[in-house]
N, C-alpha and C. Protein backbone atom coordinates (compact mmCIF):
# COMPACT_ATOMS: atom_id res chain seq x y z
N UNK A 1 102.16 -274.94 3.67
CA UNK A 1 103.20 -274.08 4.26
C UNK A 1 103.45 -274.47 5.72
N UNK A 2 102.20 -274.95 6.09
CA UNK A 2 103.03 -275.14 7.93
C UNK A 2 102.58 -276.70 8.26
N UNK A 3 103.26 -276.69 8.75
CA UNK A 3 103.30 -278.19 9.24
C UNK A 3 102.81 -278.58 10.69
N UNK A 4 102.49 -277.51 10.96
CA UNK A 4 102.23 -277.41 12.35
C UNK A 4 100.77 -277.62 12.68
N UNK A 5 100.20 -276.84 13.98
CA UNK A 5 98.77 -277.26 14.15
C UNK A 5 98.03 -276.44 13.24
N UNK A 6 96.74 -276.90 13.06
CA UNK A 6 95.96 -276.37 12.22
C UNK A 6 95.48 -275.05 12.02
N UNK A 7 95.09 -274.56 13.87
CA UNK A 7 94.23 -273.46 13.89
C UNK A 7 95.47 -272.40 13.59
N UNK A 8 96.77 -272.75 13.97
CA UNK A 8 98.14 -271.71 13.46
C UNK A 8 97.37 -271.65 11.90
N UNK A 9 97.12 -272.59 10.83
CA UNK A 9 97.25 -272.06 9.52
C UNK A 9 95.71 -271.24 9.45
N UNK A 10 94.46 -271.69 10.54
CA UNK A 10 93.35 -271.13 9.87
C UNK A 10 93.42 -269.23 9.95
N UNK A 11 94.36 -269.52 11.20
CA UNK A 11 94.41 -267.86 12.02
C UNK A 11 95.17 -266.98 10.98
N UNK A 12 96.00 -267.94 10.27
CA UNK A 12 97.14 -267.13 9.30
C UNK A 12 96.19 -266.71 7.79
N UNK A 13 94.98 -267.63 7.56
CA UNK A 13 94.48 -267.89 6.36
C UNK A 13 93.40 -266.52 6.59
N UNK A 14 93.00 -266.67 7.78
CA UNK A 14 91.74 -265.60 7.89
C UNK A 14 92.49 -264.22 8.14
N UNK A 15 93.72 -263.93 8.69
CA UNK A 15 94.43 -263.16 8.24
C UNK A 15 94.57 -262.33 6.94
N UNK A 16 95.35 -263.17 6.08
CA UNK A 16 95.25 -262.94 4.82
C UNK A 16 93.76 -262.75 3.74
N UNK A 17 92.87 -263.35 4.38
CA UNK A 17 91.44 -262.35 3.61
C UNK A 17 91.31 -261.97 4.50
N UNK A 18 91.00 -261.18 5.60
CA UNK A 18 90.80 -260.05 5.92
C UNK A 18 91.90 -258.89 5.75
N UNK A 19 92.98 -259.18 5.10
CA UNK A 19 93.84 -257.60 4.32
C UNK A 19 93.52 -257.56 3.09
N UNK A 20 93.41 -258.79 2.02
CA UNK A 20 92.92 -258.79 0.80
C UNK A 20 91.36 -258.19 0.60
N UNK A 21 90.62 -258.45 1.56
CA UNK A 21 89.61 -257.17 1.71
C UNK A 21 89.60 -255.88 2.43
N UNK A 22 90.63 -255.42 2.75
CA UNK A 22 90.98 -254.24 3.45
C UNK A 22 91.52 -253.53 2.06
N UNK A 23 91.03 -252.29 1.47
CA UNK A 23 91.04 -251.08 0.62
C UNK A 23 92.09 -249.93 0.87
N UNK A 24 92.45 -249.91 2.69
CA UNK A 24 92.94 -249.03 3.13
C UNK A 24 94.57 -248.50 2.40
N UNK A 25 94.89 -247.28 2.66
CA UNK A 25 96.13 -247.20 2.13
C UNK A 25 97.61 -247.92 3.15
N UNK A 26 96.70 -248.48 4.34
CA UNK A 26 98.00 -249.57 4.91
C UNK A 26 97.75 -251.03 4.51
N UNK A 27 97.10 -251.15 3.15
CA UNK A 27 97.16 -252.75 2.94
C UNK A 27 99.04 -252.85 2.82
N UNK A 28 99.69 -252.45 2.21
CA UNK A 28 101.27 -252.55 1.71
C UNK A 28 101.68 -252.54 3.29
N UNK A 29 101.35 -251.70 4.42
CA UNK A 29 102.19 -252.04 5.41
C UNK A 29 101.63 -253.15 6.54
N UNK A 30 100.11 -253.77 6.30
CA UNK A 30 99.91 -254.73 6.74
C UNK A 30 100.44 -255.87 6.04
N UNK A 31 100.93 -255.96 4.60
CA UNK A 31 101.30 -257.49 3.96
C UNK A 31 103.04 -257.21 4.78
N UNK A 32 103.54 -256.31 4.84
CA UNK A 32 104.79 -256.59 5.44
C UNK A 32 105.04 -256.90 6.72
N UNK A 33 103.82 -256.52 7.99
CA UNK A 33 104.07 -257.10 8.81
C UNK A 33 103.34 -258.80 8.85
N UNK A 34 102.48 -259.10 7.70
CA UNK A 34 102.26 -260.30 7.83
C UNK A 34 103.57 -261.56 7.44
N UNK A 35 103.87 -260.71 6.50
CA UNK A 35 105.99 -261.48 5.87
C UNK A 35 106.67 -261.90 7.29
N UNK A 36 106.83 -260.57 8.28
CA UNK A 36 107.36 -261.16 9.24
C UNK A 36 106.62 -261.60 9.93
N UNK A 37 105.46 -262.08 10.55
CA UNK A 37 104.73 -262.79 11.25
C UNK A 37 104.83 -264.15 10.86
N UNK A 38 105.05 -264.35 9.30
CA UNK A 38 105.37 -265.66 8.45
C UNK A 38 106.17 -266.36 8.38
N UNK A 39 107.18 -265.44 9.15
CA UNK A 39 108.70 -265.67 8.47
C UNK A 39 108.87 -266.50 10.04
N UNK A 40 108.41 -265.77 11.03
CA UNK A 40 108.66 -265.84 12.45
C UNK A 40 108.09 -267.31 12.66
N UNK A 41 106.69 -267.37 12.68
CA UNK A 41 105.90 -268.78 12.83
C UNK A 41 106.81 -269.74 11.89
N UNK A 42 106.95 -269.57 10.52
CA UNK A 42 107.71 -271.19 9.94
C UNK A 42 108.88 -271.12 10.74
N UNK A 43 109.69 -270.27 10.89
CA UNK A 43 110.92 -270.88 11.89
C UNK A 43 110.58 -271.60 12.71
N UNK A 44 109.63 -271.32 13.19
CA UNK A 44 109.40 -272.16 14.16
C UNK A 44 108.91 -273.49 14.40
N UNK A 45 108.16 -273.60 13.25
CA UNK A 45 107.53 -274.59 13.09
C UNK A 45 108.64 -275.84 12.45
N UNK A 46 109.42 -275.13 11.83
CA UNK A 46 110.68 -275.85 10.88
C UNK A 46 111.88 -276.37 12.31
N UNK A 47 111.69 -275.83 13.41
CA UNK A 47 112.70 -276.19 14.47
C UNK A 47 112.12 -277.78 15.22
N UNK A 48 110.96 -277.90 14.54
CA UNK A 48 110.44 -279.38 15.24
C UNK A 48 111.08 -280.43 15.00
């Protein structure tokens, strides 16, 4: 997914298991602000 530097994908990866182990009833509103955090970084990365 990114083409960019690395530690951008490890930070995004450890992200995503630490909500996939989160139980809480804001897992649904943490995956949506991770969409736009996702959405935001590949633009960016796609403008290189």
């Amino acid at each position: 997914m990114f083409l960019g530097k690395s530690d951008d994908e490890a930070g995004y990866l450890s992200f995503i298991f630490s909500v996939s182990r989160n139980k809480s009833p804001n897992l649904l509103a943490n995956a949506n602000q991770m969409t736009h955090f996702d959405m935001n970084r590949m633009q960016k990365v796609d403008r290189k």
